[in-house]
N, C-alpha and C. Protein backbone atom coordinates (compact mmCIF):
# COMPACT_ATOMS: atom_id res chain seq x y z
N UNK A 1 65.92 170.42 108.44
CA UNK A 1 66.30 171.37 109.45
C UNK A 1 67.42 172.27 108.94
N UNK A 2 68.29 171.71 108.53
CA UNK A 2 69.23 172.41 108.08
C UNK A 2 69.02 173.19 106.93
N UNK A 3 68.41 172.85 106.04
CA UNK A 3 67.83 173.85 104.85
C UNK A 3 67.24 175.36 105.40
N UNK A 4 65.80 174.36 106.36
CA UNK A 4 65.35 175.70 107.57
C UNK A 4 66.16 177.07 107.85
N UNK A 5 67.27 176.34 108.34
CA UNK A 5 68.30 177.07 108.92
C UNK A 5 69.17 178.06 108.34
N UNK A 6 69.63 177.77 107.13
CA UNK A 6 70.24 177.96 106.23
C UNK A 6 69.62 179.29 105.21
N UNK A 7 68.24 178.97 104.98
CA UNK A 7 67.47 179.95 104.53
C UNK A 7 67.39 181.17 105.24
N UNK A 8 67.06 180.65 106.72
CA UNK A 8 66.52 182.14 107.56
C UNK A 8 67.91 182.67 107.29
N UNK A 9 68.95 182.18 107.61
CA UNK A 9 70.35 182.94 107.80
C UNK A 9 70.35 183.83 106.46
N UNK A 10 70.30 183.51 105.21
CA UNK A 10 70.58 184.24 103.85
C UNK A 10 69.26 185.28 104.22
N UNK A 11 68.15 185.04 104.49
CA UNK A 11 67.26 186.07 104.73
C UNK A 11 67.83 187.08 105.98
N UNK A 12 68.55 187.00 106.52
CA UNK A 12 69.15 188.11 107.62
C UNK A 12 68.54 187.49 109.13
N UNK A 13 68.21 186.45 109.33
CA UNK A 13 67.12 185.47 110.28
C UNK A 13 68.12 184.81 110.81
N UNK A 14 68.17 184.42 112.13
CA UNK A 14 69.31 183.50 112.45
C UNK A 14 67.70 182.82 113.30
N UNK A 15 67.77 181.23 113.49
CA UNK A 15 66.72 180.58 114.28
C UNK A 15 67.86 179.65 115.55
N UNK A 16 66.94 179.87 116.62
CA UNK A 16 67.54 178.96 118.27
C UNK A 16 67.17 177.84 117.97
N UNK A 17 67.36 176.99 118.76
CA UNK A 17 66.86 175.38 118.95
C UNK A 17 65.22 175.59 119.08
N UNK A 18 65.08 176.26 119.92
CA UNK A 18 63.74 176.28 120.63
C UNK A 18 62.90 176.93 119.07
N UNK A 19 62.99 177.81 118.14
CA UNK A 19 62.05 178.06 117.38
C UNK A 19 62.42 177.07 116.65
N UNK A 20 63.62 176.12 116.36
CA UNK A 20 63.52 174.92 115.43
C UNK A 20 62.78 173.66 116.00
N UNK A 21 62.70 173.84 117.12
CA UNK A 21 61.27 172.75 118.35
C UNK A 21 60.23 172.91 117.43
N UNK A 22 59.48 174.31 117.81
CA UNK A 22 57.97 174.19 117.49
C UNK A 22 57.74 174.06 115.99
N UNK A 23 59.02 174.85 115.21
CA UNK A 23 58.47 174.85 113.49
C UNK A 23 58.94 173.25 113.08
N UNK A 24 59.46 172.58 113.88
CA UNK A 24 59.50 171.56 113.18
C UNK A 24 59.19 169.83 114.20
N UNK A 25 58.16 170.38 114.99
CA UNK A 25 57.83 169.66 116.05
C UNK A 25 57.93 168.33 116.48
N UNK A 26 59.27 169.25 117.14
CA UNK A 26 60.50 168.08 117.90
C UNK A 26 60.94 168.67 119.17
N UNK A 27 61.32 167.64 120.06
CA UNK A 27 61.63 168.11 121.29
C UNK A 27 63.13 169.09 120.89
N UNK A 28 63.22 169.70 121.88
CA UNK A 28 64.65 170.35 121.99
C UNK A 28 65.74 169.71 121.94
N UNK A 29 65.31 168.74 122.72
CA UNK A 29 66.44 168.08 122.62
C UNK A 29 66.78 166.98 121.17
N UNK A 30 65.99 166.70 120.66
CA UNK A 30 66.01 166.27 119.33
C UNK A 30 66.79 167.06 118.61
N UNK A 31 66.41 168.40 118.42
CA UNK A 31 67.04 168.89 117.75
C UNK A 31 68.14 169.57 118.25
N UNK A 32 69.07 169.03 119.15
CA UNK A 32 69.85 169.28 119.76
C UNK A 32 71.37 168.29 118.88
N UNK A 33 70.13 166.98 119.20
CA UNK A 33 70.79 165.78 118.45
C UNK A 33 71.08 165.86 117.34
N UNK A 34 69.87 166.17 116.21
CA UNK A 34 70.26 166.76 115.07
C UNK A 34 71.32 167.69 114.51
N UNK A 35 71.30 169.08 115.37
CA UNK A 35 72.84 169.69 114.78
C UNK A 35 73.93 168.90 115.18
N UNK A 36 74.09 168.43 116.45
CA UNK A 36 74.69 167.70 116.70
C UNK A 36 75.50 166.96 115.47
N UNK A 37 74.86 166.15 115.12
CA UNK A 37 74.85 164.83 113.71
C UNK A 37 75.15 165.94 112.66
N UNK A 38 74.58 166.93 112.11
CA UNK A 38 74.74 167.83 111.09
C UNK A 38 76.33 167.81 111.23
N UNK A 39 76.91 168.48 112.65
CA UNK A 39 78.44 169.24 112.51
C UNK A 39 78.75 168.08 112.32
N UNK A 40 79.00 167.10 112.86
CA UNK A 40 79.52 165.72 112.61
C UNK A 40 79.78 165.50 111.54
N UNK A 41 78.98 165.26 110.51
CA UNK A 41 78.76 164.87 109.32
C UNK A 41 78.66 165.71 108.14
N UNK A 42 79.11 166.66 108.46
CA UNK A 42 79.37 167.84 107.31
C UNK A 42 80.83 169.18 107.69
N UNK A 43 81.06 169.57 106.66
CA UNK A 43 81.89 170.64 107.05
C UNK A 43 81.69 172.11 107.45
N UNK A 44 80.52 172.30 107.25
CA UNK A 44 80.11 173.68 107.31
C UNK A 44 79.07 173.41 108.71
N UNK A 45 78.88 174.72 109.32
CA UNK A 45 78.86 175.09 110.81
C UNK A 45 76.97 175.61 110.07
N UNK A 46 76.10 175.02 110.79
CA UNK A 46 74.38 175.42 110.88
C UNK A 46 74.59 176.81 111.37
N UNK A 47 74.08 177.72 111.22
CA UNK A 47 74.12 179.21 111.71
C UNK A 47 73.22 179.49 112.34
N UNK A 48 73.00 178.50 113.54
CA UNK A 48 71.71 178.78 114.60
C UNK A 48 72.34 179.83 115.64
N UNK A 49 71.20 180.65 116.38
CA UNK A 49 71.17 181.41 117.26
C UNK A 49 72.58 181.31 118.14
N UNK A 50 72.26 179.94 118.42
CA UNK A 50 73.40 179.27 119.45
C UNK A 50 75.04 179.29 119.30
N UNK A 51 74.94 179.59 117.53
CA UNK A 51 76.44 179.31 117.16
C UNK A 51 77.00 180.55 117.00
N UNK A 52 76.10 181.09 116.05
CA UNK A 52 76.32 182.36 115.73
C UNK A 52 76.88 183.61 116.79
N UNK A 53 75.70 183.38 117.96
CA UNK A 53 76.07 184.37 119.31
C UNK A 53 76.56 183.28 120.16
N UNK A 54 77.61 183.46 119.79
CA UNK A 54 78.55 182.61 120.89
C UNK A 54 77.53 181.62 122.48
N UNK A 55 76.51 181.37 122.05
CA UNK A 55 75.93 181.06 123.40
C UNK A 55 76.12 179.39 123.40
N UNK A 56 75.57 178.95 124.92
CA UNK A 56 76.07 177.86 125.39
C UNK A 56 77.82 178.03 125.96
N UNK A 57 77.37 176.69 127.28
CA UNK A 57 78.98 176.81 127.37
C UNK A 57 79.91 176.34 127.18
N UNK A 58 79.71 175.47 125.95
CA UNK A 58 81.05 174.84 124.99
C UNK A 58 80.39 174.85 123.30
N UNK A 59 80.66 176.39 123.27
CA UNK A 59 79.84 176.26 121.46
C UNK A 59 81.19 175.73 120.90
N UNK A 60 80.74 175.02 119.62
CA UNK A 60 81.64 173.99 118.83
C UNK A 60 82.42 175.05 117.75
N UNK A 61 81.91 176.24 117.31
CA UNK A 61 82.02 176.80 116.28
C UNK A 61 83.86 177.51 116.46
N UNK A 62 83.94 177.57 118.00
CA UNK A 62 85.45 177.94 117.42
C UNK A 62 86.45 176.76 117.88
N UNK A 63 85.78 175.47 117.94
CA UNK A 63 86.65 174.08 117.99
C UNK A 63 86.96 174.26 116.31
N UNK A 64 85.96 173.98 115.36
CA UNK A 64 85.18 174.06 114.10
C UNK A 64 86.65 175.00 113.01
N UNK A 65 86.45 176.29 113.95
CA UNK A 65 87.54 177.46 113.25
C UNK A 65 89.42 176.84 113.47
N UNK A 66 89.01 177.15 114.82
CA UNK A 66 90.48 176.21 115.06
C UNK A 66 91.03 175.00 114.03
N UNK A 67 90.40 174.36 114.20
CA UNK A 67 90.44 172.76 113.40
C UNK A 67 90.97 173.17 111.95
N UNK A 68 89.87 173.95 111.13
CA UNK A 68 90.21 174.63 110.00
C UNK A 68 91.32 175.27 110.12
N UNK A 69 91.57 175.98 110.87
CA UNK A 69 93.28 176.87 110.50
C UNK A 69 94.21 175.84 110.99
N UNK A 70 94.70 175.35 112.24
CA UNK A 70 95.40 174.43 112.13
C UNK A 70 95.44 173.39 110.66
N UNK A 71 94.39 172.89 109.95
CA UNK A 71 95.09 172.21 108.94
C UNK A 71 94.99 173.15 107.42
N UNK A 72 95.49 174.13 107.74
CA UNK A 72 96.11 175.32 106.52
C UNK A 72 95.26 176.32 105.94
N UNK A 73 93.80 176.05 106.47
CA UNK A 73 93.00 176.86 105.23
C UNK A 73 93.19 178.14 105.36
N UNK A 74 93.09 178.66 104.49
CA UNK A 74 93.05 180.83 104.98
C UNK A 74 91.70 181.17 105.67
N UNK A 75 91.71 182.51 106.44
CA UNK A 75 90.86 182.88 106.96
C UNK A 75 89.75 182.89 106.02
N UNK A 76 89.78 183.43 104.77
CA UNK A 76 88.41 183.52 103.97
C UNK A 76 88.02 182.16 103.36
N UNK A 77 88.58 181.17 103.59
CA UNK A 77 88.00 180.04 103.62
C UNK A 77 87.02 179.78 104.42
N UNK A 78 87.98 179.84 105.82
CA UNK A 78 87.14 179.12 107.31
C UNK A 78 85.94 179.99 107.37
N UNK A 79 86.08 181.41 107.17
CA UNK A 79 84.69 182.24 107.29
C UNK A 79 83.82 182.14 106.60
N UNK A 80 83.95 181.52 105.09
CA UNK A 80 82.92 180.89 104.15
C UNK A 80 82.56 179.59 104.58
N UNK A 81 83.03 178.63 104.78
CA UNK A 81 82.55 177.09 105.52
C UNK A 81 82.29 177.38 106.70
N UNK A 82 82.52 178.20 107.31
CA UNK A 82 81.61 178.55 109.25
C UNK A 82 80.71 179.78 109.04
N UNK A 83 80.56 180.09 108.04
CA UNK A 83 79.14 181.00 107.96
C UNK A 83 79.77 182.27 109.00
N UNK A 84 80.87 182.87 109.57
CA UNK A 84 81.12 183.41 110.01
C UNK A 84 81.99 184.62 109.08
N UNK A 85 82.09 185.81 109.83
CA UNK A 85 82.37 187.29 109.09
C UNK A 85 83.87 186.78 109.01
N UNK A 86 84.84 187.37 108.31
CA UNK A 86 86.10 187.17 108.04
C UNK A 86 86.68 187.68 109.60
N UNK A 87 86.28 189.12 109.90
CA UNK A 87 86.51 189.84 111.29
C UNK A 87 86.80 188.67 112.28
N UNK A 88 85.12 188.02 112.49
CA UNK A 88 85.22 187.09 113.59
C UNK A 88 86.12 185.89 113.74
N UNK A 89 86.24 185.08 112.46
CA UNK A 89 87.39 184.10 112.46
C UNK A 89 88.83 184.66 112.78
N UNK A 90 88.95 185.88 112.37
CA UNK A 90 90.80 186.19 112.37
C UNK A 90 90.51 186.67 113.96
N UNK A 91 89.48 186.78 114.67
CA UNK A 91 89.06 187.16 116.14
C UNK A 91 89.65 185.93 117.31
N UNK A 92 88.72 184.69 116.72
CA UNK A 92 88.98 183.31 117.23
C UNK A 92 90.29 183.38 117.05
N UNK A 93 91.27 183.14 115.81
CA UNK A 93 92.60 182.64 115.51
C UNK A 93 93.58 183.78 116.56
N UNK A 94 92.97 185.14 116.73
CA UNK A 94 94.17 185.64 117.41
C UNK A 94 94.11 185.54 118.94
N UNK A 95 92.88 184.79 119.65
CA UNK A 95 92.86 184.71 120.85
C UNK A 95 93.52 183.10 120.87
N UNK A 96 93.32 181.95 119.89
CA UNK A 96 93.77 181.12 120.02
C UNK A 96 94.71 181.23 120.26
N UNK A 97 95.86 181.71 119.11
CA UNK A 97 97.33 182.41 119.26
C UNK A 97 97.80 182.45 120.33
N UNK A 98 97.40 183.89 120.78
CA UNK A 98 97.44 184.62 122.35
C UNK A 98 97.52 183.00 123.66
N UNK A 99 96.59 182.68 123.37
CA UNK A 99 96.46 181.18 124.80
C UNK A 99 97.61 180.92 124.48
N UNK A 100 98.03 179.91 123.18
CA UNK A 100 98.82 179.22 122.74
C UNK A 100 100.04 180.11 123.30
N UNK A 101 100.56 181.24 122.89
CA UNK A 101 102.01 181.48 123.62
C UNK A 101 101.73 182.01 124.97
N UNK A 102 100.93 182.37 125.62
CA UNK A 102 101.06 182.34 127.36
C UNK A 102 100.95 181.29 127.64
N UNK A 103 100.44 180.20 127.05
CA UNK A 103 100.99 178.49 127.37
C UNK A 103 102.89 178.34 127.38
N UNK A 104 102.96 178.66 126.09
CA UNK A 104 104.56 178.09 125.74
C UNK A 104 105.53 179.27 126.61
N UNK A 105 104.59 180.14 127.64
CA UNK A 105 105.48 180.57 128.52
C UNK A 105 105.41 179.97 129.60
N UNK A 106 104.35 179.23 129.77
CA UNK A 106 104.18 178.73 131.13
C UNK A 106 103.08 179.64 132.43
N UNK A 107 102.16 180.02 131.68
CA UNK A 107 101.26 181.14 132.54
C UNK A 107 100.47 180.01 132.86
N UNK A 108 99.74 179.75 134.20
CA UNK A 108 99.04 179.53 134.12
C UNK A 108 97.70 179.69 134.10
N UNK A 109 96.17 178.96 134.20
CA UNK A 109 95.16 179.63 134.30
C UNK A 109 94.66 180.98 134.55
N UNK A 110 94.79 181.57 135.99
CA UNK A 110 94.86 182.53 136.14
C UNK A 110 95.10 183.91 135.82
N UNK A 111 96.73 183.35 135.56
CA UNK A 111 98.03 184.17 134.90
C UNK A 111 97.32 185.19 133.93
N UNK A 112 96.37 183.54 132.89
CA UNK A 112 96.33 184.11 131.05
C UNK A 112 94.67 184.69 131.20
N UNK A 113 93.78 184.57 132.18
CA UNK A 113 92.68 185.56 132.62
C UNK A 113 93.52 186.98 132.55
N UNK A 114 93.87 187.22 133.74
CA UNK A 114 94.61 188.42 133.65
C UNK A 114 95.10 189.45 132.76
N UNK A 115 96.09 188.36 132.18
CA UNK A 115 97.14 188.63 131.13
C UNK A 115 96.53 189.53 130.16
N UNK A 116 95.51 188.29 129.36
CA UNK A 116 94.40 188.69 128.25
C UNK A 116 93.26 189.20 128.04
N UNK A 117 92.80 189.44 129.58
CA UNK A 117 91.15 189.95 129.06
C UNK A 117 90.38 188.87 129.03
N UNK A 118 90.37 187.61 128.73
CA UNK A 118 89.49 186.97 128.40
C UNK A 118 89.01 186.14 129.88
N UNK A 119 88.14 185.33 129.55
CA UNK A 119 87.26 185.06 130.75
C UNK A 119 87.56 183.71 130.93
N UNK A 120 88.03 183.16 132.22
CA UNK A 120 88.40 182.08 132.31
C UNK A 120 87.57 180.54 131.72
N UNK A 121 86.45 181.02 131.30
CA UNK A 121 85.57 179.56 130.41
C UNK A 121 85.89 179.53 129.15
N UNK A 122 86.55 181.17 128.31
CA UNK A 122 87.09 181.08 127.32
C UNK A 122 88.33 180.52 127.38
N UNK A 123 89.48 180.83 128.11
CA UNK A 123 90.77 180.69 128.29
C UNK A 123 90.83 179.25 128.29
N UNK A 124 89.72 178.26 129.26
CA UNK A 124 89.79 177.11 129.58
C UNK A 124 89.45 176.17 127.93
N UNK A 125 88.62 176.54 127.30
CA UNK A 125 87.78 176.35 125.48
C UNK A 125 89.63 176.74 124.71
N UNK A 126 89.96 177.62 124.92
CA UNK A 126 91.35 177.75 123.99
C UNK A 126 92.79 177.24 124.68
N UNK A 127 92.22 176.69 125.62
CA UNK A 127 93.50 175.85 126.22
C UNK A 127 93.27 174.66 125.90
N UNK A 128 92.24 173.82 125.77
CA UNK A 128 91.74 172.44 125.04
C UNK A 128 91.98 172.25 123.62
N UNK A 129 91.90 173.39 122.91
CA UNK A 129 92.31 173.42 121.89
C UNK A 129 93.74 173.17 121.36
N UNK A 130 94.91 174.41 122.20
CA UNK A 130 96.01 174.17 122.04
C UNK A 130 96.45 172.96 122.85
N UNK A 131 96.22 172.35 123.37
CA UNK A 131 96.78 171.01 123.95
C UNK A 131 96.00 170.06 122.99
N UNK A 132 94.96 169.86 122.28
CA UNK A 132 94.42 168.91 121.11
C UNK A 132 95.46 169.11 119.84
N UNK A 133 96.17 170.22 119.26
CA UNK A 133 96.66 170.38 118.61
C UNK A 133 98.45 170.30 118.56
N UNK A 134 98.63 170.52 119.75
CA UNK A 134 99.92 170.66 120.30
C UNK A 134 100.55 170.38 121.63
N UNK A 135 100.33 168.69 121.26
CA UNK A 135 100.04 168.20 122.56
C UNK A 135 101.41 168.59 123.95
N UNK A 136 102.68 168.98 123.28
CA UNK A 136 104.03 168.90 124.03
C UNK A 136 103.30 170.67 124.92
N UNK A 137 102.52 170.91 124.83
CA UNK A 137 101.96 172.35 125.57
C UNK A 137 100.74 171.88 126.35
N UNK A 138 100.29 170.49 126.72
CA UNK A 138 100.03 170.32 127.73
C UNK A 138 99.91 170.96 129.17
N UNK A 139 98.94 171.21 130.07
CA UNK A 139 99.02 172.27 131.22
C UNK A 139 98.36 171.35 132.25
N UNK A 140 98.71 172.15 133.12
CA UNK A 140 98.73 171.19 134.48
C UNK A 140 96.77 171.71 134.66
N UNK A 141 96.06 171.22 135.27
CA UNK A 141 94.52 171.05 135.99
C UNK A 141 94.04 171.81 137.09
């Protein structure tokens, strides 16, 4: 699967779950399980439909980015091991940022919708983050 995957992407092809169903005939949810186990067990991010265009509503890929910059790597690292454009990673890191100090001001939920532009399912994805990483920035529920 992952080879699959990997190929279409270098060919300019990104593949969903659902065309990795029928070409490799497995339920969806199988291969759900499968990337699943892939991110788990490897460092580099599958470049399915799903990851790539931000879809679903907890994609892993900017837990994935996060994780990587918190433990030091440079941006053109994380964008080579996440199959992602250099643009888009320094994208993730500056909205992470952004959460992270309207946290250490004390904004809450709302507040950092507002504040930032961003959409409260994102805000809520980069507030999990900075409290996994930095736990004394903890936020109230």
């Amino acid at each position: 699967m992952a080879r699959l995957v990997k190929s279409a992407y270098q060919q300019g092809g990104i593949l969903s779950g659902a065309e990795l169903s029928v070409l490799l005939n497995r339920l969806l949810s199988t291969i759900g399980r499968y990337i699943k186990k892939y991110h788990e067990t490897n460092k580099d991010i599958l470049p399915t439909k799903g990851m790539m265009l931000d879809q679903g509503s907890k994609p892993t890929h900017k837990g994935s980015i996060i994780n990587l910059y918190e433990q030091g790597y440079p941006e053109v690292d994380i964008a080579r091991i996440t199959n992602h454009s250099i643009e888009s990673v320094g994208r993730y890191i500056k909205n992470y940022k952004n959460v992270k100090l309207l946290m250490e001001k004390g904004f809450n939920l709302i507040e950092m919708v507002r504040i930032s532009g961003m959409g409260r399912s994102t805000i809520i994805q980069y507030r999990d983050l900075v409290e996994l990483y930095h736990k004394e920035l903890g936020s109230e529920r």
